[in-house]
PDB file of N, CA and C in Angstrom:
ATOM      1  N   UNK A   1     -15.641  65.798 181.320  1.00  0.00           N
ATOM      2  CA  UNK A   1     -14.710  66.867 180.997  1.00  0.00           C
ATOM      3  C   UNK A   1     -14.183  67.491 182.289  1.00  0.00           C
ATOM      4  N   UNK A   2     -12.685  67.692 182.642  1.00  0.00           N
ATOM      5  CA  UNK A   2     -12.293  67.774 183.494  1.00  0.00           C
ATOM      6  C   UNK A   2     -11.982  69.799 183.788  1.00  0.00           C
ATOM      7  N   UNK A   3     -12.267  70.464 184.615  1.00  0.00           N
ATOM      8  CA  UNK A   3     -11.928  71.986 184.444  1.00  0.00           C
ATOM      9  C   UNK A   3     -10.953  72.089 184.642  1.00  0.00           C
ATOM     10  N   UNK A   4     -10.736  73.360 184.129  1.00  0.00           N
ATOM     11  CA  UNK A   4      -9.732  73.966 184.263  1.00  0.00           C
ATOM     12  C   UNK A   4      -8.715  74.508 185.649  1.00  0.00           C
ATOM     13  N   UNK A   5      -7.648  74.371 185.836  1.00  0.00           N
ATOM     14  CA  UNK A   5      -7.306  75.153 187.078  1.00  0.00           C
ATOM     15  C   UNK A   5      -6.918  76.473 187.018  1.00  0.00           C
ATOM     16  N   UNK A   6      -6.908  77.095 187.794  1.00  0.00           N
ATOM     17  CA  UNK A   6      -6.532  78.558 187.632  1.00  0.00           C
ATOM     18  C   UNK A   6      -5.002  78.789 187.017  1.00  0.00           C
ATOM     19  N   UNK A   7      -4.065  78.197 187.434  1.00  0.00           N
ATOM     20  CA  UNK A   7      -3.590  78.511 186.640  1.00  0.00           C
ATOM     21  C   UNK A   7      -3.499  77.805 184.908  1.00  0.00           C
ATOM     22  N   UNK A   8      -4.092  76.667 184.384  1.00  0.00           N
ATOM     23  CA  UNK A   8      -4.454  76.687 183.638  1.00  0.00           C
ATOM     24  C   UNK A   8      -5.243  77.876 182.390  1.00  0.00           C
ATOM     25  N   UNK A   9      -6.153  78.359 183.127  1.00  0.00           N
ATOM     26  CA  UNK A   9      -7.098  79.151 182.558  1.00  0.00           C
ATOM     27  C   UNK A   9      -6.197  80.708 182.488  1.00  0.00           C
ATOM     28  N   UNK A  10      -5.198  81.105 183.717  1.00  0.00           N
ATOM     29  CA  UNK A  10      -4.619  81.866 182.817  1.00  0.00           C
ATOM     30  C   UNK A  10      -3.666  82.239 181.906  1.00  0.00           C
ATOM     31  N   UNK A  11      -2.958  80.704 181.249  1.00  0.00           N
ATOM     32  CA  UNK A  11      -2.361  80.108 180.815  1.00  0.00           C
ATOM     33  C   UNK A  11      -2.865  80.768 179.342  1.00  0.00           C
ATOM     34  N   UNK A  12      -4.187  80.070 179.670  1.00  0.00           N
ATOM     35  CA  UNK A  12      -4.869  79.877 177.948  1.00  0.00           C
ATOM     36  C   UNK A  12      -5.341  81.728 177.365  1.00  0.00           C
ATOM     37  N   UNK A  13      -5.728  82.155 178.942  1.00  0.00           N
ATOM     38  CA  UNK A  13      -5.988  83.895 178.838  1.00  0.00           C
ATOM     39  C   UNK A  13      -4.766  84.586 178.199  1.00  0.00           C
ATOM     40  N   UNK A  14      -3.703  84.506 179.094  1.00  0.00           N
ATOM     41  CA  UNK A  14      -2.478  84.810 178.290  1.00  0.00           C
ATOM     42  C   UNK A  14      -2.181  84.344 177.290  1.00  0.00           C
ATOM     43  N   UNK A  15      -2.128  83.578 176.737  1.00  0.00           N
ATOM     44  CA  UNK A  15      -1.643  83.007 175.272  1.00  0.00           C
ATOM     45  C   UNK A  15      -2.665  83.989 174.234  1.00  0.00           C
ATOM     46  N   UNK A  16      -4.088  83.752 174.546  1.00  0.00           N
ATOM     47  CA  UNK A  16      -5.253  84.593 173.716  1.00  0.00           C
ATOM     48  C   UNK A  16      -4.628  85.786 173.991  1.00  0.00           C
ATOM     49  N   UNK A  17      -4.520  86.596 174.746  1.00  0.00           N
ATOM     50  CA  UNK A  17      -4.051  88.033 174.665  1.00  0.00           C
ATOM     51  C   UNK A  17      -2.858  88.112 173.489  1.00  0.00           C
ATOM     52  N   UNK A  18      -1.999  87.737 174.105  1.00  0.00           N
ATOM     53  CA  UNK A  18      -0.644  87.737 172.735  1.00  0.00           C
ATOM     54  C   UNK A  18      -0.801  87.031 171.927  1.00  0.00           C
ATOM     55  N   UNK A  19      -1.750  86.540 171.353  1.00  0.00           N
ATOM     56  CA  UNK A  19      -2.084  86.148 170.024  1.00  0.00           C
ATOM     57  C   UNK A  19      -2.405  87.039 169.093  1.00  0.00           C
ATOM     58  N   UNK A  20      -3.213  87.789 169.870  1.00  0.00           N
ATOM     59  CA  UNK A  20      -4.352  88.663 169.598  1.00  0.00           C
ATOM     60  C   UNK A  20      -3.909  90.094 169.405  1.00  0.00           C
ATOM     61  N   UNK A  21      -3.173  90.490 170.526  1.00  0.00           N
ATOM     62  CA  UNK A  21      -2.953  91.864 170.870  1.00  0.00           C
ATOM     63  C   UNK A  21      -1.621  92.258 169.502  1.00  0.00           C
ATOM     64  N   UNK A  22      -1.940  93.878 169.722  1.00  0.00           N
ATOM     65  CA  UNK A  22      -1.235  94.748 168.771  1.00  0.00           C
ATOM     66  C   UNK A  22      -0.421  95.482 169.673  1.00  0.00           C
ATOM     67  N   UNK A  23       0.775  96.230 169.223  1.00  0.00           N
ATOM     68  CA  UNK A  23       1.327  96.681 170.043  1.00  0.00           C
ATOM     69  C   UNK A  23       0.961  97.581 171.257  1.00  0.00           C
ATOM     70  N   UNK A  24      -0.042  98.658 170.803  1.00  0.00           N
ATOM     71  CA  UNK A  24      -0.709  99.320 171.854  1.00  0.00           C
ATOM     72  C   UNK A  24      -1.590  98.719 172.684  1.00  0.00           C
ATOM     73  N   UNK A  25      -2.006  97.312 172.518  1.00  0.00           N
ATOM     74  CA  UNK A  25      -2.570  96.751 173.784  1.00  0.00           C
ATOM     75  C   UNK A  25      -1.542  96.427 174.792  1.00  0.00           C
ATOM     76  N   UNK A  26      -0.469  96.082 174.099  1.00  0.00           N
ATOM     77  CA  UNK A  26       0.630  95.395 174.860  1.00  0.00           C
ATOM     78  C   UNK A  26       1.017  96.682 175.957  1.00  0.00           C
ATOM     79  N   UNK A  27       1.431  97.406 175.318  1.00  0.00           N
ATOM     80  CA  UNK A  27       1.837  98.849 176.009  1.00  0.00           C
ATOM     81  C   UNK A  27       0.519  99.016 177.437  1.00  0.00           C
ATOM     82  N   UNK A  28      -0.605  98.931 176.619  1.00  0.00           N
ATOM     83  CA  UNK A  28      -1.494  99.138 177.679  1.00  0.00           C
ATOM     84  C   UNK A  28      -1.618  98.207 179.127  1.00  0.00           C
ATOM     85  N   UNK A  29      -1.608  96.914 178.777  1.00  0.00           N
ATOM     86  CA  UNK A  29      -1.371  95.997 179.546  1.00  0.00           C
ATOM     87  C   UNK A  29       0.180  96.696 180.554  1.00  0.00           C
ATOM     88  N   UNK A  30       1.235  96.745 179.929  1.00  0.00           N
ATOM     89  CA  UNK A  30       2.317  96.730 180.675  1.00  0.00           C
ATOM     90  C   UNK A  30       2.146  97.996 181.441  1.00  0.00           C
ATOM     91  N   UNK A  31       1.480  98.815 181.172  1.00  0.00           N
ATOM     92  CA  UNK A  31       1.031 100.279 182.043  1.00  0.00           C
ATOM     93  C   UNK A  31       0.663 100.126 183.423  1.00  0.00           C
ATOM     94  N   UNK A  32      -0.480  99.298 183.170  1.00  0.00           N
ATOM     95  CA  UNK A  32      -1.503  98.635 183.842  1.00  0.00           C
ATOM     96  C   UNK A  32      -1.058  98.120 184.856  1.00  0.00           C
ATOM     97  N   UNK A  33       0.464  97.014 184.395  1.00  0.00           N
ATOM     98  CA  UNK A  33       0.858  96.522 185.487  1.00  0.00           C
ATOM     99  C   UNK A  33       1.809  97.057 186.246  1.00  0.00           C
ATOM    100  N   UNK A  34       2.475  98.418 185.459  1.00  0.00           N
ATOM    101  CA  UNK A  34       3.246  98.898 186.081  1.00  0.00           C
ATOM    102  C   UNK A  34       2.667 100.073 187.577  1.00  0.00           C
ATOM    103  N   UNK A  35       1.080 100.163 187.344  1.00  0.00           N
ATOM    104  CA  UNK A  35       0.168 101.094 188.076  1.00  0.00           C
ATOM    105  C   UNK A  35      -0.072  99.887 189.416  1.00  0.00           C
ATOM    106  N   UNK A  36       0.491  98.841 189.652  1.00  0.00           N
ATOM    107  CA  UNK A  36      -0.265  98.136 190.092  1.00  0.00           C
ATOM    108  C   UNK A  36       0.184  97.919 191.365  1.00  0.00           C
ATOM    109  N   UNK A  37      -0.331  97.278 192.843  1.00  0.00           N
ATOM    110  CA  UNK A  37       0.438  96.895 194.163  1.00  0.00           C
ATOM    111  C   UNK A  37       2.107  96.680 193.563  1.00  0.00           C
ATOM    112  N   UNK A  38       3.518  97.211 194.616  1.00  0.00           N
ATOM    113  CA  UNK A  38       4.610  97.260 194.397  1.00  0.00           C
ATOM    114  C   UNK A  38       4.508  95.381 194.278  1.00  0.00           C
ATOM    115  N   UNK A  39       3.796  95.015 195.487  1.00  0.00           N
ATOM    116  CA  UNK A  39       4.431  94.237 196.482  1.00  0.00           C
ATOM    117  C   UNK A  39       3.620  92.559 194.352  1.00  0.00           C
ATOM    118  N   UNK A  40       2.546  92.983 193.865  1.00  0.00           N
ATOM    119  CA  UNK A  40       2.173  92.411 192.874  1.00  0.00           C
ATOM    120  C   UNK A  40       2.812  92.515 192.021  1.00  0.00           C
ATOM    121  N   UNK A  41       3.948  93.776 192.059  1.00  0.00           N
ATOM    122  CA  UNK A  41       4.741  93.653 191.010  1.00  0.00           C
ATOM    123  C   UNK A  41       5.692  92.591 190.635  1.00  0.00           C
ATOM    124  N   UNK A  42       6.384  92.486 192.188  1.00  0.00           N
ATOM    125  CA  UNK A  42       7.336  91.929 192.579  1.00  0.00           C
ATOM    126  C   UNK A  42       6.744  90.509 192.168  1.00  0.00           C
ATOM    127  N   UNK A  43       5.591  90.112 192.620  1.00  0.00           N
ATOM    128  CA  UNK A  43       5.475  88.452 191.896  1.00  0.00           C
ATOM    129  C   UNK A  43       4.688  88.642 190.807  1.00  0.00           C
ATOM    130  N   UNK A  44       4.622  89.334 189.732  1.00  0.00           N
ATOM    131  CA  UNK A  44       4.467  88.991 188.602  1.00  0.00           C
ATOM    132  C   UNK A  44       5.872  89.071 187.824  1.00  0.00           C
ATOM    133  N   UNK A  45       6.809  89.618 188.251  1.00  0.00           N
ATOM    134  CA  UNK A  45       8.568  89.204 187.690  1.00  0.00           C
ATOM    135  C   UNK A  45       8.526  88.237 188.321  1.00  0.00           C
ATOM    136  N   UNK A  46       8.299  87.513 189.241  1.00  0.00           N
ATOM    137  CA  UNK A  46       8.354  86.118 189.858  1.00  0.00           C
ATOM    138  C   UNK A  46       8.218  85.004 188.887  1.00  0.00           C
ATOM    139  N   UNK A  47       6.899  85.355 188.044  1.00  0.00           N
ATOM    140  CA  UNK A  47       6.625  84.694 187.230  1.00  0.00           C
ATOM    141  C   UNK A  47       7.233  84.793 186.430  1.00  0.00           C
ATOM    142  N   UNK A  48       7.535  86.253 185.775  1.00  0.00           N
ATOM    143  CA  UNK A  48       8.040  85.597 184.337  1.00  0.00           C
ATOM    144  C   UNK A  48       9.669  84.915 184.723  1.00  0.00           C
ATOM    145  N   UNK A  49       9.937  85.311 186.031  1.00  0.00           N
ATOM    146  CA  UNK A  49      10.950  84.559 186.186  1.00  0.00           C
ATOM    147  C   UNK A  49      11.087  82.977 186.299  1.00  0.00           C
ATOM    148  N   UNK A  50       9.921  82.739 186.205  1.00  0.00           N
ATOM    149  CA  UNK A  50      10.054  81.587 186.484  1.00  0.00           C
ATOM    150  C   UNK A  50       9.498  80.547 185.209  1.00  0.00           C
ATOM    151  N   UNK A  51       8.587  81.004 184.299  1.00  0.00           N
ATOM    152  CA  UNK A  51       8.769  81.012 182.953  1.00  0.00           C
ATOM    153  C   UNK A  51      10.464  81.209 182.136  1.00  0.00           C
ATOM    154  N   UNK A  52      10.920  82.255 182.459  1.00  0.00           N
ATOM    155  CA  UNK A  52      12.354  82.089 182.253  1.00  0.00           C
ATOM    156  C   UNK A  52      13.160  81.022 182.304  1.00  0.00           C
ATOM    157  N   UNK A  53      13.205  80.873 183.373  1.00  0.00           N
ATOM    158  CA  UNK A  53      13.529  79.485 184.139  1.00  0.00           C
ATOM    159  C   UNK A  53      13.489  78.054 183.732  1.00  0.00           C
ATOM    160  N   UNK A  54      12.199  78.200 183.174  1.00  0.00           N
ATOM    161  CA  UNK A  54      11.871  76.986 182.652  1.00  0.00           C
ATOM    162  C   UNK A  54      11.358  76.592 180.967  1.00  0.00           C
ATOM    163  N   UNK A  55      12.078  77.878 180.338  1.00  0.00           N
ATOM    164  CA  UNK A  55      12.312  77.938 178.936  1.00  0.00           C
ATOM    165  C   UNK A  55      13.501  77.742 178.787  1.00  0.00           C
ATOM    166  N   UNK A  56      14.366  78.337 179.751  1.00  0.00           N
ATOM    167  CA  UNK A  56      15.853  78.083 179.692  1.00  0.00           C
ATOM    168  C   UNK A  56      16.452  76.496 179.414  1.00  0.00           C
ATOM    169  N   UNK A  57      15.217  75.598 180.213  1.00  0.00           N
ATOM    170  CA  UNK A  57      15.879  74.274 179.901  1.00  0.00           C
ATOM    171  C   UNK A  57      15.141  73.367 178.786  1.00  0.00           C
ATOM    172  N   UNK A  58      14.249  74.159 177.960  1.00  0.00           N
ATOM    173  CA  UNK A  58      13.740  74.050 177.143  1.00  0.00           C
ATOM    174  C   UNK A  58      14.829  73.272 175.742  1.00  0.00           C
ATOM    175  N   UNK A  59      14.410  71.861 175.354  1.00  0.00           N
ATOM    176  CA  UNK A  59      15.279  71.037 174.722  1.00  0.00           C
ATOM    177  C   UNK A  59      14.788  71.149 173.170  1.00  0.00           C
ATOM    178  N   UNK A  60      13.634  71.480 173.122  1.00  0.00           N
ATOM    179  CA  UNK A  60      12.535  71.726 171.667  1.00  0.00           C
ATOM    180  C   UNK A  60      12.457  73.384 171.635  1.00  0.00           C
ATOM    181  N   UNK A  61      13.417  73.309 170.328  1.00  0.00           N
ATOM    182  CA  UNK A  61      13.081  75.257 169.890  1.00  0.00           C
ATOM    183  C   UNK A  61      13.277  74.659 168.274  1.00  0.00           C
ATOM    184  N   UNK A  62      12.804  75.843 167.683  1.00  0.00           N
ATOM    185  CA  UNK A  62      12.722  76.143 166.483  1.00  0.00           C
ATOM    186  C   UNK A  62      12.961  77.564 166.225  1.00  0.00           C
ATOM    187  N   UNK A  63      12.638  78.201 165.068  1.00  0.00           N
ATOM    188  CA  UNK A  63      12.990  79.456 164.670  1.00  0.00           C
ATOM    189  C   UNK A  63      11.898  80.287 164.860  1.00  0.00           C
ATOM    190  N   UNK A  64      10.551  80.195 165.746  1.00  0.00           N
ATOM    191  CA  UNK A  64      10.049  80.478 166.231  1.00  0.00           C
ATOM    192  C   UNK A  64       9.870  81.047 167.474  1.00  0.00           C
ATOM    193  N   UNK A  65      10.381  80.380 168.106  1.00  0.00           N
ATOM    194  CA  UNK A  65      10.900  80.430 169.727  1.00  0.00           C
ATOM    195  C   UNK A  65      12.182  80.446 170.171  1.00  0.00           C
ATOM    196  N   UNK A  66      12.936  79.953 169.183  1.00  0.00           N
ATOM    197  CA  UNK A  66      14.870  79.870 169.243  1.00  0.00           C
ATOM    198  C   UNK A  66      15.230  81.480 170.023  1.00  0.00           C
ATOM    199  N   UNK A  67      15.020  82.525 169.589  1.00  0.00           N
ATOM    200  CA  UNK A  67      15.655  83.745 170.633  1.00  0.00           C
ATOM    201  C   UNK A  67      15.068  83.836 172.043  1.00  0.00           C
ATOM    202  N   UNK A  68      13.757  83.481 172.280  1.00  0.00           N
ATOM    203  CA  UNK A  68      13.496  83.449 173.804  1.00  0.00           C
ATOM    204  C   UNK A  68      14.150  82.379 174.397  1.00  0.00           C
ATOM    205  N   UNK A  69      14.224  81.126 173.965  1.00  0.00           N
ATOM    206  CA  UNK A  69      14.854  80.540 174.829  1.00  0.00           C
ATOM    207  C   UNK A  69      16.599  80.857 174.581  1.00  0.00           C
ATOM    208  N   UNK A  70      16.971  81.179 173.668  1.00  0.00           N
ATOM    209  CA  UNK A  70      18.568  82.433 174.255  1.00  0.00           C
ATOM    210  C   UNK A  70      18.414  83.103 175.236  1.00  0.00           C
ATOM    211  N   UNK A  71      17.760  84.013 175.115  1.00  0.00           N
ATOM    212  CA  UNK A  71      17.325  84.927 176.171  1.00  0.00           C
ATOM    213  C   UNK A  71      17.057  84.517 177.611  1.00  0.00           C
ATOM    214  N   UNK A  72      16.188  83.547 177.388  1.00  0.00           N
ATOM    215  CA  UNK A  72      16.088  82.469 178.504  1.00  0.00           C
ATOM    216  C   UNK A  72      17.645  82.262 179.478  1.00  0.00           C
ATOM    217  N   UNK A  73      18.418  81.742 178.114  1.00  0.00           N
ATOM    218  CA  UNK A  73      19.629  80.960 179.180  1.00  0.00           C
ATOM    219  C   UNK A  73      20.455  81.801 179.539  1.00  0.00           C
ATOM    220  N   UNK A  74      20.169  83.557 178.814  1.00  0.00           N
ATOM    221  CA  UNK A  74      20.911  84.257 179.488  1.00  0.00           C
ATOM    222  C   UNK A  74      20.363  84.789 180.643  1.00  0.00           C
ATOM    223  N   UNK A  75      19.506  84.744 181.057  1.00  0.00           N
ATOM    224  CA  UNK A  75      18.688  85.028 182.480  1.00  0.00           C
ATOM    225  C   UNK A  75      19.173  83.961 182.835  1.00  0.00           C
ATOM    226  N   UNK A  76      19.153  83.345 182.657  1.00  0.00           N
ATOM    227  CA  UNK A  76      19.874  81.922 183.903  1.00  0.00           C
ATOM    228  C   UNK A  76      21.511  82.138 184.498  1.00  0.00           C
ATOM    229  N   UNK A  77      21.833  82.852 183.687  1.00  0.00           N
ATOM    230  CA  UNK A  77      23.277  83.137 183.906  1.00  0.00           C
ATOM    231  C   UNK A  77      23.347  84.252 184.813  1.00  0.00           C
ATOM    232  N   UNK A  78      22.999  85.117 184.597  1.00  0.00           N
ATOM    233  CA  UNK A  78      22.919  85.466 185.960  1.00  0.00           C
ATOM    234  C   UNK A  78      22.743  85.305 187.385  1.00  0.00           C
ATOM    235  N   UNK A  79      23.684  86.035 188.255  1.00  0.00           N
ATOM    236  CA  UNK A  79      24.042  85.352 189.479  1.00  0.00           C
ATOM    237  C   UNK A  79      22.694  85.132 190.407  1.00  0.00           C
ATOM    238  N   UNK A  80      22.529  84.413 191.071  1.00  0.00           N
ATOM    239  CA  UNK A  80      20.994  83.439 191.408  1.00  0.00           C
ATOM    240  C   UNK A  80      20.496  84.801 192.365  1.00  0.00           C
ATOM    241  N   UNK A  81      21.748  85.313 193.118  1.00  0.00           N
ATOM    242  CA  UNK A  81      21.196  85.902 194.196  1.00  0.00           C
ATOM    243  C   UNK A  81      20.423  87.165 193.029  1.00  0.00           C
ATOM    244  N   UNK A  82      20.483  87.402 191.852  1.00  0.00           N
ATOM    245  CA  UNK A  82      19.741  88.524 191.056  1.00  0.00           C
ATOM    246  C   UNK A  82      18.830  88.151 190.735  1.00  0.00           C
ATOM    247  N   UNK A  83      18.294  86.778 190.634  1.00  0.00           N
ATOM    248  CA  UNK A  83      16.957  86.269 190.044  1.00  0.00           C
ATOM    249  C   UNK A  83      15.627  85.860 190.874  1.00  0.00           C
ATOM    250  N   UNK A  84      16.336  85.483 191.853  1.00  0.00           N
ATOM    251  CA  UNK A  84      15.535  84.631 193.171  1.00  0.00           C
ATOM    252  C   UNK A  84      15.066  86.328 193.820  1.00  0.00           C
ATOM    253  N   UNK A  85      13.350  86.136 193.784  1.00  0.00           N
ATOM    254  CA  UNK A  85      12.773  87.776 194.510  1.00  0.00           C
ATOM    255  C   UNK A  85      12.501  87.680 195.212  1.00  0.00           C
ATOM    256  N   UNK A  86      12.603  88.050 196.791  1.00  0.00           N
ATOM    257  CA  UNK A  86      12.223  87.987 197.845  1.00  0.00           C
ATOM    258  C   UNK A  86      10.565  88.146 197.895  1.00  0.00           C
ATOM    259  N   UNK A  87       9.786  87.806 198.701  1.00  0.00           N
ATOM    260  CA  UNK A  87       8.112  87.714 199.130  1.00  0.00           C
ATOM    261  C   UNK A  87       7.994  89.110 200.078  1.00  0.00           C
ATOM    262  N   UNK A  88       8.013  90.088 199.788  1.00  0.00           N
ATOM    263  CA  UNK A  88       7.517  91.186 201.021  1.00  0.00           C
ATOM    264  C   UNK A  88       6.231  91.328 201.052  1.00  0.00           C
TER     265      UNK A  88
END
């Protein structure tokens, strides 16, 4: 059995959270991260930017997932220099 990689594992952490969570966890979580290093902020929009990114070219949706990946391709539309976050 082969382990997990980190980002694997928080792959599967995140998915369990929003499976799971009710709105006031969610809230809590987003608190949390909003309390958090500027400079951590900045690459955790990294990420979801980059999740964005790569829902956008997402070829398999259903009515499940069909509005995020809209959402998706409208983050893509926007001009690159607004998406791409600098590393400070």
């Amino acid at each position: 059995m082969t382990d997990l990689t980190r980002g694997q594992k928080f792959a599967n952490n995140f998915s369990e959270f929003v499976n799971s969570s009710l709105n006031p966890d969610v809230d809590e979580a987003v608190q949390a991260m909003l309390c958090d290093h500027r400079t951590l902020q900045q690459s955790m929009m990294g990420l979801f930017m980059k999740f964005a990114e790569e829902m956008a070219k997402s070829e398999h949706c259903d009515m499940r997932n069909q509005a995020s990946v809209k959402l998706a391709k409208s983050i893509m539309e926007l001009d690159e220099s607004l998406r791409v976050l600098p590393s400070i």
